[in-house]
Protein backbone atom coordinates (compact mmCIF):
# COMPACT_ATOMS: atom_id res chain seq x y z
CA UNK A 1 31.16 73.49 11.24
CA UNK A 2 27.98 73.66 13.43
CA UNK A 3 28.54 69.77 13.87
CA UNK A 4 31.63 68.98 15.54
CA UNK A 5 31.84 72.25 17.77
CA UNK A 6 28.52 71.88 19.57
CA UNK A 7 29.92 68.15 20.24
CA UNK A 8 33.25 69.61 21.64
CA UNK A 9 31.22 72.15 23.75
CA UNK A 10 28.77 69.24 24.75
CA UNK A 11 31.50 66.48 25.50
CA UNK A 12 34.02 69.25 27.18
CA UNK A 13 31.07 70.22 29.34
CA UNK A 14 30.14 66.75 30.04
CA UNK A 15 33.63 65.94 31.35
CA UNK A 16 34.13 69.06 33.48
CA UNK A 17 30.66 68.22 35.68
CA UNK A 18 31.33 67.54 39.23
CA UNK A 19 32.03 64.21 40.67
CA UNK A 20 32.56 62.94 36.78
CA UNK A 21 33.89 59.17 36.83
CA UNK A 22 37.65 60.17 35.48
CA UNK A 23 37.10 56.91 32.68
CA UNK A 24 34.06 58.71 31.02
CA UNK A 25 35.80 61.87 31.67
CA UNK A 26 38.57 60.35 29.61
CA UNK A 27 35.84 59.37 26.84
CA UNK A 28 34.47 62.80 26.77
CA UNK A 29 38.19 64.69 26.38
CA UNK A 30 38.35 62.05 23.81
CA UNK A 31 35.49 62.74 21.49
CA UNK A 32 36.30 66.54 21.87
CA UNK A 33 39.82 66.16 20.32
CA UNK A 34 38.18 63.58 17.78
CA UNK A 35 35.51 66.37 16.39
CA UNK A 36 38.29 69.12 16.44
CA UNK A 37 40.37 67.14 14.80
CA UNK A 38 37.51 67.31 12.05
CA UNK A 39 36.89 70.83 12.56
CA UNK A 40 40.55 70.95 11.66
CA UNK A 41 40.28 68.69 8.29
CA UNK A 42 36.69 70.61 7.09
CA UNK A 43 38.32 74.00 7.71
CA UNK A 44 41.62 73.05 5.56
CA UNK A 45 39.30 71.80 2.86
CA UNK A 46 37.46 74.50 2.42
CA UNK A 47 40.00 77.04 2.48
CA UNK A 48 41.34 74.69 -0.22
CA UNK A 49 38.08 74.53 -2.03
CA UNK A 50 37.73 78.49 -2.04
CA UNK A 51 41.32 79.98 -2.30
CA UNK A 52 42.74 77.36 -4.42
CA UNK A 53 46.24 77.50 -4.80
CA UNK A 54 47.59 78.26 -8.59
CA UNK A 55 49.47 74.76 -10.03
CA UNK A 56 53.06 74.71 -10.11
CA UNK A 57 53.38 73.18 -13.65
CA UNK A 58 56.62 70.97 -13.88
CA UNK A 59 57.66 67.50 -15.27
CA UNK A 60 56.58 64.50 -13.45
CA UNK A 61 56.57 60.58 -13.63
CA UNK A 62 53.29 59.76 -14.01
CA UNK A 63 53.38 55.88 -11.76
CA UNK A 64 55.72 57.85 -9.43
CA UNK A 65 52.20 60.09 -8.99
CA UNK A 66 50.17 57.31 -8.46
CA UNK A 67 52.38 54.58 -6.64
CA UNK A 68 52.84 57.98 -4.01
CA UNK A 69 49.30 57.91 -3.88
CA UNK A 70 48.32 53.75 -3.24
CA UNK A 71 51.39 54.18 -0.48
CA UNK A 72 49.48 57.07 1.33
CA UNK A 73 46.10 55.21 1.17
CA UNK A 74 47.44 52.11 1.94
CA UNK A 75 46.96 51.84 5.54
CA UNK A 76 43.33 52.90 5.67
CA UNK A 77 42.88 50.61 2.60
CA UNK A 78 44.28 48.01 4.95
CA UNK A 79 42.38 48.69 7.65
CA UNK A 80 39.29 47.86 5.59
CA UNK A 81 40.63 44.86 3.74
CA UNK A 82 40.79 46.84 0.62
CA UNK A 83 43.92 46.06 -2.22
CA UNK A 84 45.43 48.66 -3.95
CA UNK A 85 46.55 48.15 -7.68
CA UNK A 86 48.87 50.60 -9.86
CA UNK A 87 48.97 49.87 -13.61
CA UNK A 88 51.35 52.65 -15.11
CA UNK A 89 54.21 52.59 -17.47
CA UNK A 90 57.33 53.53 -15.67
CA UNK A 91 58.52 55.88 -18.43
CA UNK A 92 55.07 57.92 -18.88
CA UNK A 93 55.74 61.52 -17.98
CA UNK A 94 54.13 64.88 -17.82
CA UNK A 95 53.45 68.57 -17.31
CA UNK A 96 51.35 69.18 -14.34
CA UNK A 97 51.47 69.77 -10.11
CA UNK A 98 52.31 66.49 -9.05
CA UNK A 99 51.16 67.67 -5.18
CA UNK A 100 47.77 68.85 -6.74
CA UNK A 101 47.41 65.55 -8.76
CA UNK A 102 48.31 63.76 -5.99
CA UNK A 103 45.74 65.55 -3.93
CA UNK A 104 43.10 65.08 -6.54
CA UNK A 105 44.09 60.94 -6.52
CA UNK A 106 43.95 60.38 -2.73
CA UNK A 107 40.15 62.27 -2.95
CA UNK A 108 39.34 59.67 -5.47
CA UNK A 109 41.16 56.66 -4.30
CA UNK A 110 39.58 57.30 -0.73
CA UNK A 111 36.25 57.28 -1.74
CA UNK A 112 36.75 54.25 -3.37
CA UNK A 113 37.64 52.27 -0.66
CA UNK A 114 35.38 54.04 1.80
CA UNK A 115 32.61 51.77 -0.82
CA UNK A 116 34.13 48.89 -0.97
CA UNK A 117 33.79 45.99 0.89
CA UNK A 118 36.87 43.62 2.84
CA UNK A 119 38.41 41.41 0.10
CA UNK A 120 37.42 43.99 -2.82
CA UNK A 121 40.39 45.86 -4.75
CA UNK A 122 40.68 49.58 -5.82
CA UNK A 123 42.63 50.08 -9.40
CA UNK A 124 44.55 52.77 -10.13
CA UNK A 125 45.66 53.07 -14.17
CA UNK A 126 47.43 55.61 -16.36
CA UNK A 127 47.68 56.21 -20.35
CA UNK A 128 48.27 58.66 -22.52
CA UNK A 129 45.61 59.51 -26.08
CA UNK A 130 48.11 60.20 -28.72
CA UNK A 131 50.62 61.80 -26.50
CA UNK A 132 48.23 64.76 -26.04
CA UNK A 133 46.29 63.92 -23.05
CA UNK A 134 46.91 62.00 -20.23
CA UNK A 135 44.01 59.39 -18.66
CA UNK A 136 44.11 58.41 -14.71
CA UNK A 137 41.61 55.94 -13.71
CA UNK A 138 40.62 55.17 -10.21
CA UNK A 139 38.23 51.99 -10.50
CA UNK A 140 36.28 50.27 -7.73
CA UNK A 141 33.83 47.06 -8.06
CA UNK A 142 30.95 49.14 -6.42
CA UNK A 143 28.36 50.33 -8.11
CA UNK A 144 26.16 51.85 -10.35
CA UNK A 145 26.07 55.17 -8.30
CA UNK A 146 22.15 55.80 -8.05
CA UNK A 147 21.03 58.37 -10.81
CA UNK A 148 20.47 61.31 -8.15
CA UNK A 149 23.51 61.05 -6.58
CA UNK A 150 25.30 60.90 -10.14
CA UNK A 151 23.51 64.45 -10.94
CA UNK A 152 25.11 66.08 -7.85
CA UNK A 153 28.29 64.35 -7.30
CA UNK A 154 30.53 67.14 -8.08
CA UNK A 155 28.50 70.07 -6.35
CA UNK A 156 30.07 71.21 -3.19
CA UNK A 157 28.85 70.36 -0.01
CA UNK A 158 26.66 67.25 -1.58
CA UNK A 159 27.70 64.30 0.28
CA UNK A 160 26.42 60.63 0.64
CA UNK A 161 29.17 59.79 2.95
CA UNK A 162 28.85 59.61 6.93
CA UNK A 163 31.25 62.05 7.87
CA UNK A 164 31.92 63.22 4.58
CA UNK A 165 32.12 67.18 3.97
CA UNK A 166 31.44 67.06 0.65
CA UNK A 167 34.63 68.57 -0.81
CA UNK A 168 36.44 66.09 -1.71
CA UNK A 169 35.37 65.46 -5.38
CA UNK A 170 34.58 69.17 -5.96
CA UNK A 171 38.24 69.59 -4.86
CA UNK A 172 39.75 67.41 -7.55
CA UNK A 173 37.72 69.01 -10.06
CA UNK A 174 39.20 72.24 -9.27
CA UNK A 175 42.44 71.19 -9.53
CA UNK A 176 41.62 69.27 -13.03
CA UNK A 177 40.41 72.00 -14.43
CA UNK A 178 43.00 74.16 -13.08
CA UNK A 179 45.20 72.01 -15.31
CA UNK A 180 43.63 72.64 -18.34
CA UNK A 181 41.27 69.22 -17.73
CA UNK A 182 38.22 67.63 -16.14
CA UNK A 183 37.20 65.13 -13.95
CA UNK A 184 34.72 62.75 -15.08
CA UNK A 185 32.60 59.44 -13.83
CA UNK A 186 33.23 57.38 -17.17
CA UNK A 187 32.05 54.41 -16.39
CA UNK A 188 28.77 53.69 -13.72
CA UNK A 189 27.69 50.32 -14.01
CA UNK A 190 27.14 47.18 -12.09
CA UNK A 191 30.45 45.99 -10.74
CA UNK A 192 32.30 48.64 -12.00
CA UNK A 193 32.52 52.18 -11.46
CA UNK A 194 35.22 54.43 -13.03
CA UNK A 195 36.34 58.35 -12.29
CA UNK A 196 39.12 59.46 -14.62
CA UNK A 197 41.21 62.79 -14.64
CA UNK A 198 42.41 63.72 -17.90
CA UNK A 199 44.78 66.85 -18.31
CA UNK A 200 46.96 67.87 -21.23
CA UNK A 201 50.18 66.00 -21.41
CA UNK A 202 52.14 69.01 -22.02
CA UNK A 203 51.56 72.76 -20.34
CA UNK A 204 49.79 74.96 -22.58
CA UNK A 205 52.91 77.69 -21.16
């Protein structure tokens, strides 16, 4: 939080100095709205983080979940040259939050591209284990993850990222467990790095 407000105090007292040329006064009013703007974002995920909100269990289409999910990511994906894939049978359904799922994806999905590189694809897949469990992967041609990082990757706060807060994956793991799952990194190797959700198919309720 420290961050971004001494650059809005810094940039906001840059721009009201006297005889301030009005473009770099623009650029300074600029960078201020930028950094609250992040204030804003840090501040919403931790509240998240802390005072989670209990899941509203209810059926849900499983690819309607994740094809929601490639749509919202899509532009930044875009913006970085990144594909987005969805493999998920139409007719898989389940028990769970589809907003919190959804939130849990976009964490995930985000990431991924944030690694990748322009002309590299992010894969999103779905399947059930015997009807009991369902399986989302979110797969990315990046890796491995370095061995420290892999040790702290879900603790809050622990980022890698520039600009990161460090939330985001200790976010989805709230919610997955708040389901009645977990959140894993299944697969760390060269080329190919793998975070899957898994949550009962059906509510325990």
């Amino acid at each position: 939080i420290r961050n971004p407000v001494a650059m809005i105090s810094s940039s906001l007292a840059t721009a009201a100095r006297a005889g301030q040329d009005e473009a770099e006064r623009q650029e300074m009013f600029a960078i201020a709205a930028k950094e609250a703007a992040r204030l804003e974002r840090l501040t919403t995920d931790f509240l998240i983080y802390a005072r989670p909100r209990p899941a509203q269990i209810a059926s849900a289409n499983v690819a309607d979940t994740l094809n929601y999910v490639a749509t919202v990511a899509r532009a930044h994906a875009s913006n970085e040259g990144v594909a987005i894939d969805v493999v998920a049978d139409s007719q898989l359904e389940g028990e769970f939050d589809a907003g919190q799922i959804q939130q849990a994806l976009l964490n995930l999905v985000l990431n991924a591209i944030d690694t990748c590189g322009r002309g590299d694809s992010v894969s999103l897949k779905a399947e059930t284990n015997g009807n009991a469990t369902i399986r989302i992967d979110v797969i990315d041609p990046i890796g491995p993850i370095p061995d420290d990082t892999v040790a702290r990757i879900f603790e809050p706060l622990f980022t890698t990222k520039q600009g990161g807060n460090g939330l985001g994956l200790a976010i989805a793991r709230n919610i997955a467990l708040a389901h009645g799952g977990d959140i894993m990194l299944r697969i760390n190797e060269p080329g190919r790095v793998c975070f899957s959700i898994e949550i009962p198919a059906h509510s325990p309720n």
